[in-house]
C-alpha atoms as a PDB file:
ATOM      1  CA  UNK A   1     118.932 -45.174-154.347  1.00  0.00           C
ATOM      2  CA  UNK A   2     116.456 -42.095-153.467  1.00  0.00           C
ATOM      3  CA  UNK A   3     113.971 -43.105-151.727  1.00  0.00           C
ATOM      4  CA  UNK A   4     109.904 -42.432-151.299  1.00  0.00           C
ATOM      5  CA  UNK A   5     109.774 -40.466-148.307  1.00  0.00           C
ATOM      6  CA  UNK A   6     106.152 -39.482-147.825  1.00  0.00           C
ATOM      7  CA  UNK A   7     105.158 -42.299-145.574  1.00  0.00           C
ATOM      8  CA  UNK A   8     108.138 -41.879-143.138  1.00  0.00           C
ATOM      9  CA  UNK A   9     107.564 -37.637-142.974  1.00  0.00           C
ATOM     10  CA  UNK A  10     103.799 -38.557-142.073  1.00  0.00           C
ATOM     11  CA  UNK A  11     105.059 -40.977-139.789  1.00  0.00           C
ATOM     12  CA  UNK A  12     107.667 -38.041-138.661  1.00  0.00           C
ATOM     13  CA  UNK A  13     104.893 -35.293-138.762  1.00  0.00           C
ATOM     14  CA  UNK A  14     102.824 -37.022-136.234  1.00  0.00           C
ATOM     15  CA  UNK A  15     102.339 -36.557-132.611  1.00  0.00           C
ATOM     16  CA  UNK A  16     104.814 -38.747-130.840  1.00  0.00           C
ATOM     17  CA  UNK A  17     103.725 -41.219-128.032  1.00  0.00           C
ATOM     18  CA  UNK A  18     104.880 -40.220-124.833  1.00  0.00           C
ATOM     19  CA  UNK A  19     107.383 -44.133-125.413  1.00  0.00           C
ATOM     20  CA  UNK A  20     108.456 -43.058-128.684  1.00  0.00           C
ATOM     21  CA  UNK A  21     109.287 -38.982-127.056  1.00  0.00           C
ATOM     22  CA  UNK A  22     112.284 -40.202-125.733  1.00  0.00           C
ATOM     23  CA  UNK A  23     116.494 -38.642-125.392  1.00  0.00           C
ATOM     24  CA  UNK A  24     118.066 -38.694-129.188  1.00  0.00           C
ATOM     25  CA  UNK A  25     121.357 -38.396-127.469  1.00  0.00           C
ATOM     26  CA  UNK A  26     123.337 -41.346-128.654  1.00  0.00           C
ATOM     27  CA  UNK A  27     125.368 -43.082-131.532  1.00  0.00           C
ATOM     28  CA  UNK A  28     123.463 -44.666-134.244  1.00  0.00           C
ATOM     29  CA  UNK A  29     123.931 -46.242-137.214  1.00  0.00           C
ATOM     30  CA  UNK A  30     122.396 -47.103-141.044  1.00  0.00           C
ATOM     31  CA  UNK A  31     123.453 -49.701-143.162  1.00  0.00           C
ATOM     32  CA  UNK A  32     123.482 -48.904-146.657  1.00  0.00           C
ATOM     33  CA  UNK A  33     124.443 -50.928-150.095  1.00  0.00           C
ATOM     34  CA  UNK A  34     127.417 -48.511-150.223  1.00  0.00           C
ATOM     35  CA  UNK A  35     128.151 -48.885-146.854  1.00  0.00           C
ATOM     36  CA  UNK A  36     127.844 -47.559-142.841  1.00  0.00           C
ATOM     37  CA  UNK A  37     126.091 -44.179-142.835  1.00  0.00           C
ATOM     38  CA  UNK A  38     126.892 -43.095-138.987  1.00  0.00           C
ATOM     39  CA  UNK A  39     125.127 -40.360-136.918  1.00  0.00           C
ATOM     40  CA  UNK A  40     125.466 -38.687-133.676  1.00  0.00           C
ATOM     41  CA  UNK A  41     123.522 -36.778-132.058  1.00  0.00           C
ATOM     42  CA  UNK A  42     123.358 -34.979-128.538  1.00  0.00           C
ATOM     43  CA  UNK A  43     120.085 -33.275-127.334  1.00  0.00           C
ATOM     44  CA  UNK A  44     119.970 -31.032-124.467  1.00  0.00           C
ATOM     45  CA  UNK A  45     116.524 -29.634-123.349  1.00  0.00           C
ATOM     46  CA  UNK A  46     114.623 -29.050-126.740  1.00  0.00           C
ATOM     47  CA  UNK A  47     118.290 -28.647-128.466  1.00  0.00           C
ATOM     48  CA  UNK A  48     119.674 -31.139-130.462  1.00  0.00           C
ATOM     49  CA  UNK A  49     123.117 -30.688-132.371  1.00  0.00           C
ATOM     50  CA  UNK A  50     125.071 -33.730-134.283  1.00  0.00           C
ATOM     51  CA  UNK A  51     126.787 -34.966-137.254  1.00  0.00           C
ATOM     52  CA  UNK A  52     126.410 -37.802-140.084  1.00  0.00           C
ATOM     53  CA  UNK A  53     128.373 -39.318-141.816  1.00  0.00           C
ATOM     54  CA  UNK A  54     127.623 -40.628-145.243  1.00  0.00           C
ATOM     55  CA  UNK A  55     129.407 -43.494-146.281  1.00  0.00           C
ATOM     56  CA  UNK A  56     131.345 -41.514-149.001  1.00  0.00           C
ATOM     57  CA  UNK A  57     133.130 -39.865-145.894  1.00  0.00           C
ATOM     58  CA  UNK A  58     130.760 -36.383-146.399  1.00  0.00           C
ATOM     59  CA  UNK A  59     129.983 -35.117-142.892  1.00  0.00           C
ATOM     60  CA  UNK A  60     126.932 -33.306-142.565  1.00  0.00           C
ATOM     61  CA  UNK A  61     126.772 -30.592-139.207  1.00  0.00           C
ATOM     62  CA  UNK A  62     123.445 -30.939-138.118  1.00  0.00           C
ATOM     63  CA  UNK A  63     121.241 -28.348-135.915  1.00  0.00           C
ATOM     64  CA  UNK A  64     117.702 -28.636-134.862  1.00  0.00           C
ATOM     65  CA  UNK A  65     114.798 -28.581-132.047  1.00  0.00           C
ATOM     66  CA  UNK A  66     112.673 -30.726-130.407  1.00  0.00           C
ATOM     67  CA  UNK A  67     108.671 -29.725-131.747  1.00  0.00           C
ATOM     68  CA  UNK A  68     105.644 -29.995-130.182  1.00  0.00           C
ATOM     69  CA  UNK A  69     105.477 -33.107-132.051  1.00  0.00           C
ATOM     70  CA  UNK A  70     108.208 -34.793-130.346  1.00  0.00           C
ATOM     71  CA  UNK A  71     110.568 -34.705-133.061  1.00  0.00           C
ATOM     72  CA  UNK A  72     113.753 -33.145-133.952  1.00  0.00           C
ATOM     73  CA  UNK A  73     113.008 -30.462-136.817  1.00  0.00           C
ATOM     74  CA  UNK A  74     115.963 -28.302-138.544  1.00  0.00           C
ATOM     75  CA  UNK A  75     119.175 -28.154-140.975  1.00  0.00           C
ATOM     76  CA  UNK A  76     121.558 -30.309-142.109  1.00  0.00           C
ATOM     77  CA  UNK A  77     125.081 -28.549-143.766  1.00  0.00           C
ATOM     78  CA  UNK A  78     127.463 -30.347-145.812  1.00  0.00           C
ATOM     79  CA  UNK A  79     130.131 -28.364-147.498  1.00  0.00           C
ATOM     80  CA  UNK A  80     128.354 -24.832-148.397  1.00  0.00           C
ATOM     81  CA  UNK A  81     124.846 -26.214-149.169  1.00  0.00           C
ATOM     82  CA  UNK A  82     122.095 -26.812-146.259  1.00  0.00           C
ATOM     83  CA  UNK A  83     119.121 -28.936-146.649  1.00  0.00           C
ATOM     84  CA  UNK A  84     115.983 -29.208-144.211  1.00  0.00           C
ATOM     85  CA  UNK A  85     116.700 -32.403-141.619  1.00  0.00           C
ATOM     86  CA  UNK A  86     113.658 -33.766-139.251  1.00  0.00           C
ATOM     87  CA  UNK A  87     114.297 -37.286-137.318  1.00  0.00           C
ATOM     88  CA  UNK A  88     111.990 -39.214-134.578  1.00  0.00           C
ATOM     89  CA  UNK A  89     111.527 -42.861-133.159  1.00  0.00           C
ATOM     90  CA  UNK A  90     109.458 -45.216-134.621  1.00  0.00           C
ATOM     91  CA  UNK A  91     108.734 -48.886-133.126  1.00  0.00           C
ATOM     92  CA  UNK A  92     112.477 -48.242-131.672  1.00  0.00           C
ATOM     93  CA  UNK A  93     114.097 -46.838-134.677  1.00  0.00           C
ATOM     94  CA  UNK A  94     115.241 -43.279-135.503  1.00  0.00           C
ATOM     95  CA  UNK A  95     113.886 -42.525-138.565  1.00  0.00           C
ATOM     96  CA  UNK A  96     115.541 -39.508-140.688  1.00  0.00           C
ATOM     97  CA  UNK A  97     114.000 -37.110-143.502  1.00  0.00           C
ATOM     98  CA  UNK A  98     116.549 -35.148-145.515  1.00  0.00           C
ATOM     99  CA  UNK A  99     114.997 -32.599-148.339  1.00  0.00           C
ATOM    100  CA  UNK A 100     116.583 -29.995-150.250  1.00  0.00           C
ATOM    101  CA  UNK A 101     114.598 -26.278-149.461  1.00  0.00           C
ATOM    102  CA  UNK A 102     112.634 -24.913-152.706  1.00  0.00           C
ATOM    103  CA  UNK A 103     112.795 -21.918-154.146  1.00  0.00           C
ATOM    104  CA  UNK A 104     109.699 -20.860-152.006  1.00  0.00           C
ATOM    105  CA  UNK A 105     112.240 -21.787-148.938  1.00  0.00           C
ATOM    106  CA  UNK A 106     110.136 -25.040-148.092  1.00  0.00           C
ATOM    107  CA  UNK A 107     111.772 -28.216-147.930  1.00  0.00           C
ATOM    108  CA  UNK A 108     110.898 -30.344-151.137  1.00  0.00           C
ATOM    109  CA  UNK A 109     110.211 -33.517-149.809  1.00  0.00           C
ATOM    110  CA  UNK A 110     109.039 -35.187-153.207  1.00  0.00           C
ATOM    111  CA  UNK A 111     112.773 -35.322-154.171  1.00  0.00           C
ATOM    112  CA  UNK A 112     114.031 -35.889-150.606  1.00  0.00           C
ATOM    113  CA  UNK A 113     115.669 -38.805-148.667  1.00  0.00           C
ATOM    114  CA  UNK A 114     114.784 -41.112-145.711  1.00  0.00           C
ATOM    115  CA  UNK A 115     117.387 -43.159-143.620  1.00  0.00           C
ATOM    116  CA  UNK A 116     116.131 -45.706-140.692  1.00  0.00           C
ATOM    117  CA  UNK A 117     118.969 -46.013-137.668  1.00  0.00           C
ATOM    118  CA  UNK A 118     119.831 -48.399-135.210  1.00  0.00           C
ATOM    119  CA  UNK A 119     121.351 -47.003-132.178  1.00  0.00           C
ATOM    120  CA  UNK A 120     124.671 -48.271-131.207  1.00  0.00           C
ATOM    121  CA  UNK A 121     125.867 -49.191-128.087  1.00  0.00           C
ATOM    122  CA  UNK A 122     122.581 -48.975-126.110  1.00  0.00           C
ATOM    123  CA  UNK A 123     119.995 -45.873-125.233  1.00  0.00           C
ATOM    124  CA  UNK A 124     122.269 -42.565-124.401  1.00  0.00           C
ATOM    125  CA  UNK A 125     125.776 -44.181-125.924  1.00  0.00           C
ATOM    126  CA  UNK A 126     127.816 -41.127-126.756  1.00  0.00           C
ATOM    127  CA  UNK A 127     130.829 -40.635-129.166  1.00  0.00           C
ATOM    128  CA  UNK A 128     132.061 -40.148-132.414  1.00  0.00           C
ATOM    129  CA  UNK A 129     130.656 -41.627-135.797  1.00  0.00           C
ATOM    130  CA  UNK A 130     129.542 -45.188-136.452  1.00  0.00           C
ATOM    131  CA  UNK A 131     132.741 -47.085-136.973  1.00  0.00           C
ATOM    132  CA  UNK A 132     132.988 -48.586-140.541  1.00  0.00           C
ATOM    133  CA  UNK A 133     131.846 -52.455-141.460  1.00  0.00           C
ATOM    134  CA  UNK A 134     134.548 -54.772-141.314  1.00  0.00           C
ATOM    135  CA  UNK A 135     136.281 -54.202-145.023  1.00  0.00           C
ATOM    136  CA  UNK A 136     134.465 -51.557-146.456  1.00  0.00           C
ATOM    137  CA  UNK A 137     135.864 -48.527-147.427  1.00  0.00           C
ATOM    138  CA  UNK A 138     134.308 -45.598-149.850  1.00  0.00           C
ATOM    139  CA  UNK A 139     134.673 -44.948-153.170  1.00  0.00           C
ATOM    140  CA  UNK A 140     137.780 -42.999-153.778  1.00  0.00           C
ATOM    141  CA  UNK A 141     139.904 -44.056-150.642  1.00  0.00           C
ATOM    142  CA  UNK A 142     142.084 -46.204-152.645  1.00  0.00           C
ATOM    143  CA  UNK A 143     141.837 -50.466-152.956  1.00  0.00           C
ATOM    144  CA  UNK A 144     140.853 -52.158-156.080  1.00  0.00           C
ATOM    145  CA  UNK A 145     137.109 -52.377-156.927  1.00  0.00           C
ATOM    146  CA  UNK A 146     135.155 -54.865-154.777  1.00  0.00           C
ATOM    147  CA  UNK A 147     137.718 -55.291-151.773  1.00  0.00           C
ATOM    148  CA  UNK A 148     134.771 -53.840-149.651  1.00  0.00           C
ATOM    149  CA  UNK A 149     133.270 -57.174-149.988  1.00  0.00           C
ATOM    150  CA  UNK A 150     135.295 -59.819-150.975  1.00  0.00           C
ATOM    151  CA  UNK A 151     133.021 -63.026-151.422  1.00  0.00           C
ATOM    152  CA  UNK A 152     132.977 -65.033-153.903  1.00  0.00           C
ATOM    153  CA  UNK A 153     129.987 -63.347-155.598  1.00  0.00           C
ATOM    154  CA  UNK A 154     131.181 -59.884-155.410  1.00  0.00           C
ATOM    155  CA  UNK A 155     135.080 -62.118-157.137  1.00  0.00           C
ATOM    156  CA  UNK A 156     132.779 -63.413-160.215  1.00  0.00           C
ATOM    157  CA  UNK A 157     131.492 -59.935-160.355  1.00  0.00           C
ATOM    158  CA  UNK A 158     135.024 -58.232-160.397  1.00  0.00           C
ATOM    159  CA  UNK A 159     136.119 -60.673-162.834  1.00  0.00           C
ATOM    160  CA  UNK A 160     133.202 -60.009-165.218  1.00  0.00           C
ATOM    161  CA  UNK A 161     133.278 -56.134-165.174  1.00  0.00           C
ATOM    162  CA  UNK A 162     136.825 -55.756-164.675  1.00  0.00           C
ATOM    163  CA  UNK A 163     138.625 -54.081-167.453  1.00  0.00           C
ATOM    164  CA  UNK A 164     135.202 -53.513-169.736  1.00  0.00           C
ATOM    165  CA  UNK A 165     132.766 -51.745-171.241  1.00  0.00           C
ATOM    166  CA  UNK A 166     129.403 -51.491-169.937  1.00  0.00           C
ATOM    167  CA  UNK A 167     126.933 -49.578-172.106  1.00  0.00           C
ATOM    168  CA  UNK A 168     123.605 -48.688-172.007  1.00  0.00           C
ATOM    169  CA  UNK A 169     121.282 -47.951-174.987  1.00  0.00           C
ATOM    170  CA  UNK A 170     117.905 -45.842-175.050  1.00  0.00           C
ATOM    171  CA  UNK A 171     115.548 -44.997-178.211  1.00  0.00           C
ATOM    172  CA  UNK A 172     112.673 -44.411-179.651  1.00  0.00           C
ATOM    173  CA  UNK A 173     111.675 -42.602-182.929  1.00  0.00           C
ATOM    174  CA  UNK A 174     107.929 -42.551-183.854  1.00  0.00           C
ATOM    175  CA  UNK A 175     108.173 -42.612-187.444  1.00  0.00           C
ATOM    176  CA  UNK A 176     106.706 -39.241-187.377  1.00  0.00           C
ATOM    177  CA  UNK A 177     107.158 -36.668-185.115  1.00  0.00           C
ATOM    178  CA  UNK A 178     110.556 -37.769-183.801  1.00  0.00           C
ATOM    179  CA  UNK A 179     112.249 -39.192-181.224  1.00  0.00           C
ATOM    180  CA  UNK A 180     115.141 -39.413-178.401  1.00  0.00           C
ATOM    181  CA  UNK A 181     118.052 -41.611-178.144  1.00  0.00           C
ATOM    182  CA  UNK A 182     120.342 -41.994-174.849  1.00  0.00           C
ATOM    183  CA  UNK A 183     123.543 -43.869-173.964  1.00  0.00           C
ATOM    184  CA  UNK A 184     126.256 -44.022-171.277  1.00  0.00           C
ATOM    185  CA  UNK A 185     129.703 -45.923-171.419  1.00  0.00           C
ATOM    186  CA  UNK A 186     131.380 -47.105-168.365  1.00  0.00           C
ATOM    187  CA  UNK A 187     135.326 -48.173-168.693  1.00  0.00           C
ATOM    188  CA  UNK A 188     135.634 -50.549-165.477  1.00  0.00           C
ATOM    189  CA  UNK A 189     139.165 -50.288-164.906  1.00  0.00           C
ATOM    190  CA  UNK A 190     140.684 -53.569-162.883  1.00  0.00           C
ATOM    191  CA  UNK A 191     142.664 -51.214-160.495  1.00  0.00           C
ATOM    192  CA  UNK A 192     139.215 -49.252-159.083  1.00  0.00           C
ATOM    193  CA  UNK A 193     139.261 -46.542-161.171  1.00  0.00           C
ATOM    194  CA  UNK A 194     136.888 -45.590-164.077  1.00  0.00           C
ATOM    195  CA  UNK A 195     135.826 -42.956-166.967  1.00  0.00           C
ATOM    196  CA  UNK A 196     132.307 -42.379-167.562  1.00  0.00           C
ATOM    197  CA  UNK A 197     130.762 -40.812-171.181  1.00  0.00           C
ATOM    198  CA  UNK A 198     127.200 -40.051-171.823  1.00  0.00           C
ATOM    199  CA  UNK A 199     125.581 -38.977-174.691  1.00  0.00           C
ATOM    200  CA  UNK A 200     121.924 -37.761-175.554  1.00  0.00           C
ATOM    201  CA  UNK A 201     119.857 -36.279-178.500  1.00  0.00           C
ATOM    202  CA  UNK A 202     116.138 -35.102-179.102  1.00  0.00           C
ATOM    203  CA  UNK A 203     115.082 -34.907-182.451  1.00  0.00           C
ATOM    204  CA  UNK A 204     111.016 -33.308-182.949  1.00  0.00           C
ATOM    205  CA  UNK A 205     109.709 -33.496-186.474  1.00  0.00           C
ATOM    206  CA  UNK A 206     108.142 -29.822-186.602  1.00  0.00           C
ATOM    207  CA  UNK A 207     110.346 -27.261-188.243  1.00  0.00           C
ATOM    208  CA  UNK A 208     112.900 -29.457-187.692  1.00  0.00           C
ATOM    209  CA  UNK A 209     114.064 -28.743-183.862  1.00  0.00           C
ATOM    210  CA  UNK A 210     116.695 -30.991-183.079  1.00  0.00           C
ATOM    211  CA  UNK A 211     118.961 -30.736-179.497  1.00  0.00           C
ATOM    212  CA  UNK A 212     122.055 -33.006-178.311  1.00  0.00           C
ATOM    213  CA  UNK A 213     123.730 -33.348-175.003  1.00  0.00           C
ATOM    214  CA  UNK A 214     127.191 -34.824-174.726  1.00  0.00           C
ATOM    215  CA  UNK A 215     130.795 -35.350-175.795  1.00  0.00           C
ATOM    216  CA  UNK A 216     133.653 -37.231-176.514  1.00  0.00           C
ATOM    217  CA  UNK A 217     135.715 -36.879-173.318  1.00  0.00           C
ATOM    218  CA  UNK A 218     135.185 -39.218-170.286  1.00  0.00           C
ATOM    219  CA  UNK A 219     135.004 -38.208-166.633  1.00  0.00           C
ATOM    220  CA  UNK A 220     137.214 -40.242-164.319  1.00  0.00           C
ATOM    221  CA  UNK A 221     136.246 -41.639-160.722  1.00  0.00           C
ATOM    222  CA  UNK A 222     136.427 -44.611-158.795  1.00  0.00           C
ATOM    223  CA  UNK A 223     134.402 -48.022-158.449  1.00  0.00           C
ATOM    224  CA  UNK A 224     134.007 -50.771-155.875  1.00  0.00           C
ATOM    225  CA  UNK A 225     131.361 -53.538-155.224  1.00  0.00           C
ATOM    226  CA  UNK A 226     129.491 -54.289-152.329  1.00  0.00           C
ATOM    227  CA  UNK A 227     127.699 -57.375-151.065  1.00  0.00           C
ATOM    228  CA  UNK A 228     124.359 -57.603-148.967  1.00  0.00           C
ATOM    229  CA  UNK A 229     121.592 -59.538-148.254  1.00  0.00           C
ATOM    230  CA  UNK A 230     122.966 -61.759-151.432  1.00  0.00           C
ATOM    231  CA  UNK A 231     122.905 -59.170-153.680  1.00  0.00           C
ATOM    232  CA  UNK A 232     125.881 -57.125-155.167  1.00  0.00           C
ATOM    233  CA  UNK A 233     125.983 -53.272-155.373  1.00  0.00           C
ATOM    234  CA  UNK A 234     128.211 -51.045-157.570  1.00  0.00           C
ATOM    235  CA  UNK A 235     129.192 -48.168-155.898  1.00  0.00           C
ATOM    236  CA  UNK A 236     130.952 -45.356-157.677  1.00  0.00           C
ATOM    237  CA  UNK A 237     132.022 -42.091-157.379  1.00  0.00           C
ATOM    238  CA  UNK A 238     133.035 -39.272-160.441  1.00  0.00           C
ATOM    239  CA  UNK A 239     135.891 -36.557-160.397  1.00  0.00           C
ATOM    240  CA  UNK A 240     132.556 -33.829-160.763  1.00  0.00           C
ATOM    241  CA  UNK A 241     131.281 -34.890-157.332  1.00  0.00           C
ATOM    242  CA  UNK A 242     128.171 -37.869-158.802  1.00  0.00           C
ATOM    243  CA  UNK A 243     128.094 -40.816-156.384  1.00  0.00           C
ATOM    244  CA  UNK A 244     125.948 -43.096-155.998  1.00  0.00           C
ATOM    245  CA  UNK A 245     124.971 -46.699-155.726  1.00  0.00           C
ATOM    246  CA  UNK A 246     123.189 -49.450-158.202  1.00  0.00           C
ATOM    247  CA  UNK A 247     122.165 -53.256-158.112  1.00  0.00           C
ATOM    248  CA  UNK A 248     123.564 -55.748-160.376  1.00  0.00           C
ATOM    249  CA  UNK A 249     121.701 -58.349-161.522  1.00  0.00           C
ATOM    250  CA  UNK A 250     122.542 -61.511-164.320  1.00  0.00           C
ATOM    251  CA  UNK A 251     119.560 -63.275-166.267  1.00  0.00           C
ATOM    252  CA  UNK A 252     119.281 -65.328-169.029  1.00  0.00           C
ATOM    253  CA  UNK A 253     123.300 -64.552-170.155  1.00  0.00           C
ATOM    254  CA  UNK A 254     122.309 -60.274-169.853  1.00  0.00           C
ATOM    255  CA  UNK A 255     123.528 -58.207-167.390  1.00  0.00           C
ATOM    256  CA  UNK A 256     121.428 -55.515-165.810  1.00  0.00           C
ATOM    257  CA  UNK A 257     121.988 -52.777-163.849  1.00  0.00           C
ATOM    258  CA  UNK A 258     118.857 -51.444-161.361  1.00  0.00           C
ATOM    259  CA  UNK A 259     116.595 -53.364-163.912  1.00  0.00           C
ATOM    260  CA  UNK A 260     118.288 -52.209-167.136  1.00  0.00           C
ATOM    261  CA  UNK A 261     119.996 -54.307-169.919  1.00  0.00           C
ATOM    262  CA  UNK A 262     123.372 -53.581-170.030  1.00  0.00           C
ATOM    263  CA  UNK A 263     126.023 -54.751-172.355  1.00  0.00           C
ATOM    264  CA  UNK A 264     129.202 -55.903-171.380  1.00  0.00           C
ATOM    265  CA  UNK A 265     132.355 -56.141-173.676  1.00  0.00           C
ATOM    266  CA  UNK A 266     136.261 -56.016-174.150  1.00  0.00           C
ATOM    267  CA  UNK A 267     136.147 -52.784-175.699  1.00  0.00           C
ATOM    268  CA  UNK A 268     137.930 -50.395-173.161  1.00  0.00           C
ATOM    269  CA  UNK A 269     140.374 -48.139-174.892  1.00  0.00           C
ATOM    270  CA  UNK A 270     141.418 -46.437-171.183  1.00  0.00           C
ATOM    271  CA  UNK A 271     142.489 -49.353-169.282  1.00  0.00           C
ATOM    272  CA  UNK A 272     142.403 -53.062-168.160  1.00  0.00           C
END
């Protein structure tokens, strides 16, 4: 998921040691729940140019200069959008920051990303992107759900989300001055594929305001899991362009999903 990345841009933002100013020219790689994330980059003189990418198969062109800091400072573009991009070693690693600019043109690094590489293929290895992990392939590139890690956790998973419902519930109503309610449907289709319905409402108890969010129609996509570290991911990926990634976890007979109770059952009107 997003993560915090305040530490790492202080970390970033600091004056480099004259071990850690070192080439960035080289092939590197991040393992993520969803899969490989590669990255290459080639620095000449204070220049650095590149590419990453993400394991969804989004490459981002990448363009930035070496600071007085040490570190690489500049843009990453993906598609038509451009977000701010800084990277420098850390105790060996290459540590990225990736943060949407603000209206005020400064990169918003509350609601940004941070990514910690290995490099591949020893200091100064050139070459394309990170080659994939053995089996895993991203959302949306065809296979049924969970061939990207076929263990037998990630088979009891498939067979206990495969062709169902999973719904999640959210309320709350004071008693006086209102409340919300929230819910999302996911139809787990058997063959990879999925639709994907939420629905909201907000109800305040003065003059009666009232707002809904919602609908009846489902948006399609694609699902796989993913094992690591002994713990199984669901990766998945809509027809409007949302992708991401979420732990699964069983307790007690419930099913969760990133901490959340989830329920699980045959109804699935689109598919099995």
């Amino acid at each position: 998921m997003r993560a915090t990345i305040g530490l790492v841009l202080t970390a970033l933002l600091w004056p480099a040691s004259p071990a850690e100013a070192q080439n960035m020219t080289g092939r590197y790689v991040h393992q993520s729940p969803a899969g490989p994330v590669g990255l290459v980059l080639e620095q000449a003189g204070n220049r650095v140019t590149g590419q990453m990418e993400g394991a969804d198969g989004n490459v981002g062109v990448i363009q930035a200069q070496i600071d007085e800091s040490g570190r690489a400072a500049g843009t990453i573009t993906i598609y038509a959008g451009t977000a701010w991009f800084s990277a420098g070693f850390i105790g060996g690693q290459l540590h990225v920051a990736i943060a949407e600019f603000g209206a005020n043109g400064q990169p918003d690094i509350a609601n940004g990303w941070s990514l910690t590489f290995e490099r591949v293929g020893g200091a100064g290895a050139q070459g394309g992107a990170a080659t994939a992990m053995p089996g895993v392939a991203a959302a949306g590139q065809g296979g049924a759900a969970g061939r990207a890690g076929d263990s037998p956790l990630v088979r009891e998973w498939r067979a206990h989300l495969s062709g169902k419902r999973v719904t999640y519930i959210d309320s709350y109503n004071s008693g006086l001055s209102g409340g919300y309610s929230q819910r999302w449907d996911a139809f787990l289709c058997s063959d990879g594929t999925l639709f994907f319905q939420r629905n909201s409402s907000v109800s305040v108890d003065v003059g009666g305001a009232y707002g809904y969010s919602g609908g009846n129609r489902a948006t399609p996509g694609r699902w796989q899991l993913v094992e690591q570290m002994g713990q199984v991911f669901i990766q998945y990926q809509l027809a409007d362009g949302t992708s991401d990634y979420v732990v699964l976890g069983f307790q007690n007979g419930a099913t969760y999903v990133d901490g959340q109770r989830v329920y699980v059952t045959n109804e699935n009107p689109y598919c099995r």
